[in-house]
Each structure stands twice: as structure tokens, then as C-alpha cells.
PDB file of N, CA and C in Angstrom:
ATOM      1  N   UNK A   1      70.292 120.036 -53.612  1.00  0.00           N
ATOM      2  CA  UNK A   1      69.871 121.100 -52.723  1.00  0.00           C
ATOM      3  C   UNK A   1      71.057 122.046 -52.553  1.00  0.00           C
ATOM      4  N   UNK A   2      70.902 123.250 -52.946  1.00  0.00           N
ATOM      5  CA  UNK A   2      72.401 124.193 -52.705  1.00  0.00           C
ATOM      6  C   UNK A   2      72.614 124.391 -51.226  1.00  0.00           C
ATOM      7  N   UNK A   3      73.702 124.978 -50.748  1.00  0.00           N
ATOM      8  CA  UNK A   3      74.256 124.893 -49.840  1.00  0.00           C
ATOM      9  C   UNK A   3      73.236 125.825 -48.769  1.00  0.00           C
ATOM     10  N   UNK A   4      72.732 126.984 -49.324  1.00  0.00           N
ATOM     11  CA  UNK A   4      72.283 128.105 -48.662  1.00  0.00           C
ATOM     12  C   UNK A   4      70.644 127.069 -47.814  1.00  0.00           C
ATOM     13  N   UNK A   5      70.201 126.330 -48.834  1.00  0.00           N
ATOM     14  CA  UNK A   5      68.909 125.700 -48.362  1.00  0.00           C
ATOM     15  C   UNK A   5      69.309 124.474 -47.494  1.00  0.00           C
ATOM     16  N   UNK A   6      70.205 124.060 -47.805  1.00  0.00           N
ATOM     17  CA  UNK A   6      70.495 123.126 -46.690  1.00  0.00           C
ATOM     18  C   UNK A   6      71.269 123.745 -45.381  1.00  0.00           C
ATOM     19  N   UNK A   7      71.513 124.843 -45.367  1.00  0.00           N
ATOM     20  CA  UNK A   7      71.882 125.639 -43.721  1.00  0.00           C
ATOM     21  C   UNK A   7      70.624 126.170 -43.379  1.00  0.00           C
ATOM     22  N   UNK A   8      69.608 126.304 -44.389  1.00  0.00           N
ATOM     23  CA  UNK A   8      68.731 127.305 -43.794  1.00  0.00           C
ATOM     24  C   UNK A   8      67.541 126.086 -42.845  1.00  0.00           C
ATOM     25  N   UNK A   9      67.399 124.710 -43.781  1.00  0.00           N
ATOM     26  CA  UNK A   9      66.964 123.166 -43.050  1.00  0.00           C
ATOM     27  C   UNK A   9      67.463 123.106 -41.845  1.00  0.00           C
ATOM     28  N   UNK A  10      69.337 123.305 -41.320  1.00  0.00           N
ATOM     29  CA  UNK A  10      69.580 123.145 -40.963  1.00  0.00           C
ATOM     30  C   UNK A  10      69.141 123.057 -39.374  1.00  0.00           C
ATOM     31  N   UNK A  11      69.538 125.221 -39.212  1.00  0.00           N
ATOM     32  CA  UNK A  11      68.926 126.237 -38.494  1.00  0.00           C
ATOM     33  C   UNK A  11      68.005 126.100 -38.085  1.00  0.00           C
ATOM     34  N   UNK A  12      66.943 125.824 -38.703  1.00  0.00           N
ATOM     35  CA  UNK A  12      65.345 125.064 -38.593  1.00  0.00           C
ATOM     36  C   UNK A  12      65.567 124.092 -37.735  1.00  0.00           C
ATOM     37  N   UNK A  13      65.978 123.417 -37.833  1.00  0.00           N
ATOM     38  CA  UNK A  13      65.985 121.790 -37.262  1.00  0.00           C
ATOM     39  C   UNK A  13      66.724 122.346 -35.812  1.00  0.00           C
ATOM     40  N   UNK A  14      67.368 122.991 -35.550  1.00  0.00           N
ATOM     41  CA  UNK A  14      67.802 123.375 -34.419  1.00  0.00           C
ATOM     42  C   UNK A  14      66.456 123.781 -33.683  1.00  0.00           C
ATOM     43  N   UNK A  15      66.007 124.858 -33.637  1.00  0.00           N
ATOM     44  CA  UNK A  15      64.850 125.834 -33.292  1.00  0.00           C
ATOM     45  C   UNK A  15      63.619 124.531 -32.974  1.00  0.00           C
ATOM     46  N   UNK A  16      63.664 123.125 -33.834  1.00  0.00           N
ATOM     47  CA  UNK A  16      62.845 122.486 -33.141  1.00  0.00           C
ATOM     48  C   UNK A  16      61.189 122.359 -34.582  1.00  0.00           C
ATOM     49  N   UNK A  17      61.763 122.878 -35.517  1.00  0.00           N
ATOM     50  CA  UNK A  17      61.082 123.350 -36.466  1.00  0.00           C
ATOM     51  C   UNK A  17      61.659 122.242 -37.681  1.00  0.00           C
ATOM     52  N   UNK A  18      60.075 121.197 -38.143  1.00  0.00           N
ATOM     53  CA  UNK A  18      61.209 120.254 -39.113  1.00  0.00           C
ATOM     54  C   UNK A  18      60.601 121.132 -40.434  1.00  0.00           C
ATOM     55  N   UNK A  19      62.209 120.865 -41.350  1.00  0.00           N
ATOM     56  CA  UNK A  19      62.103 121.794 -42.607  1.00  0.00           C
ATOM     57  C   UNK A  19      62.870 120.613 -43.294  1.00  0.00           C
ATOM     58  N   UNK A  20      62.109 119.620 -43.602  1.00  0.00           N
ATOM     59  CA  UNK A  20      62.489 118.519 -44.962  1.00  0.00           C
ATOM     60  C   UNK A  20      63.138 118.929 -46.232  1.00  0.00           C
ATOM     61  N   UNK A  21      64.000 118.802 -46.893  1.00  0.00           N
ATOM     62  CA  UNK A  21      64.932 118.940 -47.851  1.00  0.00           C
ATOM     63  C   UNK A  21      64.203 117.732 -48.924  1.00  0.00           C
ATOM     64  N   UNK A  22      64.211 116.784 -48.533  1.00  0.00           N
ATOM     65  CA  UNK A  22      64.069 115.644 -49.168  1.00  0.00           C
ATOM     66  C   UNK A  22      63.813 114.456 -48.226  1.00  0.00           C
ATOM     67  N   UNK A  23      63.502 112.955 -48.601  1.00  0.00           N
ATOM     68  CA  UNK A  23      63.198 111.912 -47.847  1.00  0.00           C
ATOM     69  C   UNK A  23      63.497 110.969 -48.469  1.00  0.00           C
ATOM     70  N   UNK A  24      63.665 109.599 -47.951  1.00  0.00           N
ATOM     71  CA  UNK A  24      63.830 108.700 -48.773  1.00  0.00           C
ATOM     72  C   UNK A  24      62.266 107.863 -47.959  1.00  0.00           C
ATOM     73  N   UNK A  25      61.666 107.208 -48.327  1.00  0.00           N
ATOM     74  CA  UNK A  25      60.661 106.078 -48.020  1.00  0.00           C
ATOM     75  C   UNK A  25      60.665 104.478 -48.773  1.00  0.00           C
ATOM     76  N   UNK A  26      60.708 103.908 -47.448  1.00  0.00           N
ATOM     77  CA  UNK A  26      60.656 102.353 -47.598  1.00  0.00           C
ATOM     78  C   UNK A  26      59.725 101.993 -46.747  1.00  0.00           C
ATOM     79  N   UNK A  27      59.370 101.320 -47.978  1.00  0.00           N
ATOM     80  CA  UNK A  27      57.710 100.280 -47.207  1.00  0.00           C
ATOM     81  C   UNK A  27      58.674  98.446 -47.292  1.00  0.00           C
ATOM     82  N   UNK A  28      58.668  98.603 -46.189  1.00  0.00           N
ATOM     83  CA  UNK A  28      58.981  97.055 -46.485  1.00  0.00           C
ATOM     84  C   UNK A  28      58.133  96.084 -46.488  1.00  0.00           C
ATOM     85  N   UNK A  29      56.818  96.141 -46.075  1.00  0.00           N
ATOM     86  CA  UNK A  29      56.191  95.093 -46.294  1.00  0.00           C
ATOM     87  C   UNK A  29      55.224  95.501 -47.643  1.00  0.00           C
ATOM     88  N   UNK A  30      55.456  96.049 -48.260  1.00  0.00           N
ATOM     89  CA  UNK A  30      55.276  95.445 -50.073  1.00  0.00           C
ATOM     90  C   UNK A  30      56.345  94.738 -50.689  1.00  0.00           C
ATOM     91  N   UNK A  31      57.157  94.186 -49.615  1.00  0.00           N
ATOM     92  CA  UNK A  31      58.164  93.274 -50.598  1.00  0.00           C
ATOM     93  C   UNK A  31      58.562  92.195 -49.613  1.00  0.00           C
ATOM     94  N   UNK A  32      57.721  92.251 -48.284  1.00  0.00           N
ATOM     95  CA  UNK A  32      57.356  91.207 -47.526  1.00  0.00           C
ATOM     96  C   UNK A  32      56.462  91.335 -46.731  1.00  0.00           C
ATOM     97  N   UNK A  33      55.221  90.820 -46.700  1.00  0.00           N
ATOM     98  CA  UNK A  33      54.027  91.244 -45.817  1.00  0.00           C
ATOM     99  C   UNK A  33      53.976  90.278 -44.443  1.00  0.00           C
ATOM    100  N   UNK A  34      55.504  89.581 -44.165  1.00  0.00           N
ATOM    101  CA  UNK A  34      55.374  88.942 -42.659  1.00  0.00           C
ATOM    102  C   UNK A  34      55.710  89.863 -41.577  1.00  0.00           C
ATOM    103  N   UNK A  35      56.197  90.978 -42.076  1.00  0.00           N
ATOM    104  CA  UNK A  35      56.760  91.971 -41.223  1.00  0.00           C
ATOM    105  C   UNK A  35      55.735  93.311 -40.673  1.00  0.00           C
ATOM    106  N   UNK A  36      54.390  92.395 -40.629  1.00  0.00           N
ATOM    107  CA  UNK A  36      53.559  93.393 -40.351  1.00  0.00           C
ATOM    108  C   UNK A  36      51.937  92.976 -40.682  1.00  0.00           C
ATOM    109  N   UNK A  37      51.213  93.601 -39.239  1.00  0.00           N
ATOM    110  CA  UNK A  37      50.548  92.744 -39.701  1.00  0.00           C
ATOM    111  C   UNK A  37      49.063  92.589 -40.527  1.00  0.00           C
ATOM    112  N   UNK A  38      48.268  91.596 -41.245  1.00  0.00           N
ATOM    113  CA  UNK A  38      47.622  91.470 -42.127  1.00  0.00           C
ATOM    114  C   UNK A  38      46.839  92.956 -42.506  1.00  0.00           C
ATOM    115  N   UNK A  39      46.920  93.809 -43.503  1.00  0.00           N
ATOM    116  CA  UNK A  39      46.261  94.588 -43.884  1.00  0.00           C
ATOM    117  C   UNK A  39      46.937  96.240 -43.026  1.00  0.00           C
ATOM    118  N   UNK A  40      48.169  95.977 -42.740  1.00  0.00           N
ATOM    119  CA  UNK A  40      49.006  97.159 -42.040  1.00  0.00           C
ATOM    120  C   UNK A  40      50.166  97.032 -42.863  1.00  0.00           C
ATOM    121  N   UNK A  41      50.642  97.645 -43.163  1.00  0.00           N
ATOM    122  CA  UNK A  41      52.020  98.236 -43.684  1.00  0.00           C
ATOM    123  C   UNK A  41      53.164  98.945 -42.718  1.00  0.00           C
ATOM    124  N   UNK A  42      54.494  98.620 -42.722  1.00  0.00           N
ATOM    125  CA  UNK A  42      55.736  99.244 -42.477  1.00  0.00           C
ATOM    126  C   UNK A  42      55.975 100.333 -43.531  1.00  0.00           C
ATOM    127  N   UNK A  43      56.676 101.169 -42.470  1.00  0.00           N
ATOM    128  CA  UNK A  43      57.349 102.284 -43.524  1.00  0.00           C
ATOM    129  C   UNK A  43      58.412 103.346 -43.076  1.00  0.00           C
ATOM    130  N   UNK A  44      59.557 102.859 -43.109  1.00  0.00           N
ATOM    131  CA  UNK A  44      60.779 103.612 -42.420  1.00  0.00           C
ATOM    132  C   UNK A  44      60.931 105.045 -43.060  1.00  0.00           C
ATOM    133  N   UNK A  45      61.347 106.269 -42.610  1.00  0.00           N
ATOM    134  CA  UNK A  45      61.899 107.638 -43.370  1.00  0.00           C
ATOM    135  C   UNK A  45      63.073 108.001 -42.638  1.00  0.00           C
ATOM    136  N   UNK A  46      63.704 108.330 -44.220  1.00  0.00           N
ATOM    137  CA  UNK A  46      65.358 109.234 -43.830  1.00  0.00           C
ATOM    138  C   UNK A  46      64.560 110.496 -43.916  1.00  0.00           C
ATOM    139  N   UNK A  47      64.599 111.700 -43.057  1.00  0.00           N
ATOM    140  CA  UNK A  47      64.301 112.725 -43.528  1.00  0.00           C
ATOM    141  C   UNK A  47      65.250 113.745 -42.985  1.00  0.00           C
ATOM    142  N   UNK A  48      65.661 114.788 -43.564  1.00  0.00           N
ATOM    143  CA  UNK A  48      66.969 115.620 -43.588  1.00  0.00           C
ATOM    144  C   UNK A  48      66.160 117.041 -44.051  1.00  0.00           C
ATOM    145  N   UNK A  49      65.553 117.595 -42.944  1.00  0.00           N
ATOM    146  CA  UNK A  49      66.672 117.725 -41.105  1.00  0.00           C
ATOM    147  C   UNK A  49      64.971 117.615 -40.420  1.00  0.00           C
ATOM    148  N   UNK A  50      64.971 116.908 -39.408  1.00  0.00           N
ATOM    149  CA  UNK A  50      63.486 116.569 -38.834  1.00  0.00           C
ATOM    150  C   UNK A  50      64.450 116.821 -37.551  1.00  0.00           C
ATOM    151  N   UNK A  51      64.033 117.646 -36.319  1.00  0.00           N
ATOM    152  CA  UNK A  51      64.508 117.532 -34.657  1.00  0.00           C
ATOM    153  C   UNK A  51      64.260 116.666 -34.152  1.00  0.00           C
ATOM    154  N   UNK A  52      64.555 115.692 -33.151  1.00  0.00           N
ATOM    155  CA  UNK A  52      64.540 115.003 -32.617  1.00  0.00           C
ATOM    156  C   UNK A  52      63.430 115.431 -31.660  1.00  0.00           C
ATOM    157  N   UNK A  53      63.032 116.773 -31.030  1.00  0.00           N
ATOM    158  CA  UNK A  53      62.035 117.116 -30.379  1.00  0.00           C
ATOM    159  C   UNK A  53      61.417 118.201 -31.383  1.00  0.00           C
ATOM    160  N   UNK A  54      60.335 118.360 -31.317  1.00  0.00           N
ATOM    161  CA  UNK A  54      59.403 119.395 -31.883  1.00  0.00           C
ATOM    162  C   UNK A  54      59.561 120.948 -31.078  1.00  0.00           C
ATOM    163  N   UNK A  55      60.085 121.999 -31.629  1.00  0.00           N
ATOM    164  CA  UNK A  55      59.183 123.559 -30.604  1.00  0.00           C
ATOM    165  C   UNK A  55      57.922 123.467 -30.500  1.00  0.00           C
ATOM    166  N   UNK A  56      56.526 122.757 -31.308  1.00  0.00           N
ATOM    167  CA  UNK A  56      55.961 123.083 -31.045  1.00  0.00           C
ATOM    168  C   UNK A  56      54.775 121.601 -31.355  1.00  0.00           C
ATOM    169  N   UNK A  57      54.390 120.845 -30.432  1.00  0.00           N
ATOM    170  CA  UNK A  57      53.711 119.120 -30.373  1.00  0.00           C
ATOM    171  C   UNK A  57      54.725 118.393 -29.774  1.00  0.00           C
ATOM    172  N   UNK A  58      54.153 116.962 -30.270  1.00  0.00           N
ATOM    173  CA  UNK A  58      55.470 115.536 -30.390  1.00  0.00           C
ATOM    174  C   UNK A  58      55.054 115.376 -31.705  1.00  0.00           C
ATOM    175  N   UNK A  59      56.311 114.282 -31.784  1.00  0.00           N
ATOM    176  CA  UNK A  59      55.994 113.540 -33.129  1.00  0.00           C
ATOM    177  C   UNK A  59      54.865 112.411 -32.921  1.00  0.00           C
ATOM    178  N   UNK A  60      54.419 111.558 -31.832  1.00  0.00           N
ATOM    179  CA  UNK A  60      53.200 110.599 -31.712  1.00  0.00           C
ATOM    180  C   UNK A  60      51.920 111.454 -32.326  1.00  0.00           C
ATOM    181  N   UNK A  61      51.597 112.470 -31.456  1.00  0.00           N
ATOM    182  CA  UNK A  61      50.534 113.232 -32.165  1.00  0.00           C
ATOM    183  C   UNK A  61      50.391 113.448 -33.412  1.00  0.00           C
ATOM    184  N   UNK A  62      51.421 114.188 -33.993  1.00  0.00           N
ATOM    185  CA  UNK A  62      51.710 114.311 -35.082  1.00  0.00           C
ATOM    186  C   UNK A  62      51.783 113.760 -36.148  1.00  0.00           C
ATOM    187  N   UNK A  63      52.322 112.775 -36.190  1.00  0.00           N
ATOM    188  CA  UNK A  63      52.493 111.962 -37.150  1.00  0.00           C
ATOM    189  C   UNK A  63      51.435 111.263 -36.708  1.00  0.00           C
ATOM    190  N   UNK A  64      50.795 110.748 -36.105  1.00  0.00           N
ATOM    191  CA  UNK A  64      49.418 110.049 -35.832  1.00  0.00           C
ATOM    192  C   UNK A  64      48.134 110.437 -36.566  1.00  0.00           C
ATOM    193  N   UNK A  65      48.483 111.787 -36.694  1.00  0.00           N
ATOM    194  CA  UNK A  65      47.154 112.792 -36.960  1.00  0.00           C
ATOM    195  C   UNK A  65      47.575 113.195 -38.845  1.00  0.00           C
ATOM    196  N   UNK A  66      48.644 113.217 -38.924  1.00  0.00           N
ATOM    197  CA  UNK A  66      49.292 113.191 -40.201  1.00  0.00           C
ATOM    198  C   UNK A  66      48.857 111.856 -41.417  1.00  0.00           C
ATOM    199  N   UNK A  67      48.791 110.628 -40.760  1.00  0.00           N
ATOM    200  CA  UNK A  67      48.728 109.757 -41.508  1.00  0.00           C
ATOM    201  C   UNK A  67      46.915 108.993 -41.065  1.00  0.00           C
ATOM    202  N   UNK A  68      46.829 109.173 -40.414  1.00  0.00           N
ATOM    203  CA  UNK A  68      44.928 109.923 -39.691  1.00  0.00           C
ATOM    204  C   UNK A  68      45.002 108.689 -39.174  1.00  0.00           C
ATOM    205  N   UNK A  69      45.918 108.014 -38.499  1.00  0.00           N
ATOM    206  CA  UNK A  69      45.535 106.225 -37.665  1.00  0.00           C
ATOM    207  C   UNK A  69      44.306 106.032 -36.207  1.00  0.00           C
TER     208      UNK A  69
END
């Protein structure tokens, strides 16, 4: 990612606005299914630059409505 797109993520992420660069995703229970339970899956994300608060929702909603649970 050049420098200019990762200040511009950055900036974003300030304002409350997530602007993902990239992610990493781990499901850990496809490589152990005790950690969750029968017929549910885990799944941790690095994501660079996500705010810690939203300008505009939460993340419960959001990501709730994102992955349609």
C-alpha cells in the first residue's frame, strides 16, 4: 500500500469513517471446532485502519447486519 493511501486510511479512521487497506482473517474453529459452538464458527480480524467508534452507527449493528446473524 503506498504511503499516500495509507495516510489517506489513516485520516479516515480519525473522522470515524473505516477505510480498510487490507485484513488479515482467522477462523479458528476450522482448525478446532471446541472453540465454538456446534455449527458456529470463530473469526478474529486485523483490519488497518477501522475507528474504534463509528461517525456514523456502532459496530454491533453493523457488523450484525453485515454478516446477516
Amino acid at each position: 500500500m503506498p504511503i499516500d493511501e495509507a495516510q489517506a486510511g489513516f485520516e479516515a479512521c480519525t473522522r470515524g469513517e473505516p477505510s480498510p487497506g487490507f485484513a488479515e482473517l482467522y477462523f479458528q474453529s476450522a482448525y478446532d471446532p471446541t472453540v465454538a459452538p456446534e455449527g458456529k464458527h470463530t473469526m478474529s480480524a486485523f483490519v488497518q485502519y477501522a475507528p474504534y467508534t463509528l461517525a456514523d452507527g456502532d459496530w454491533t449493528r453493523d457488523a450484525t447486519r453485515s454478516v446477516g446473524a
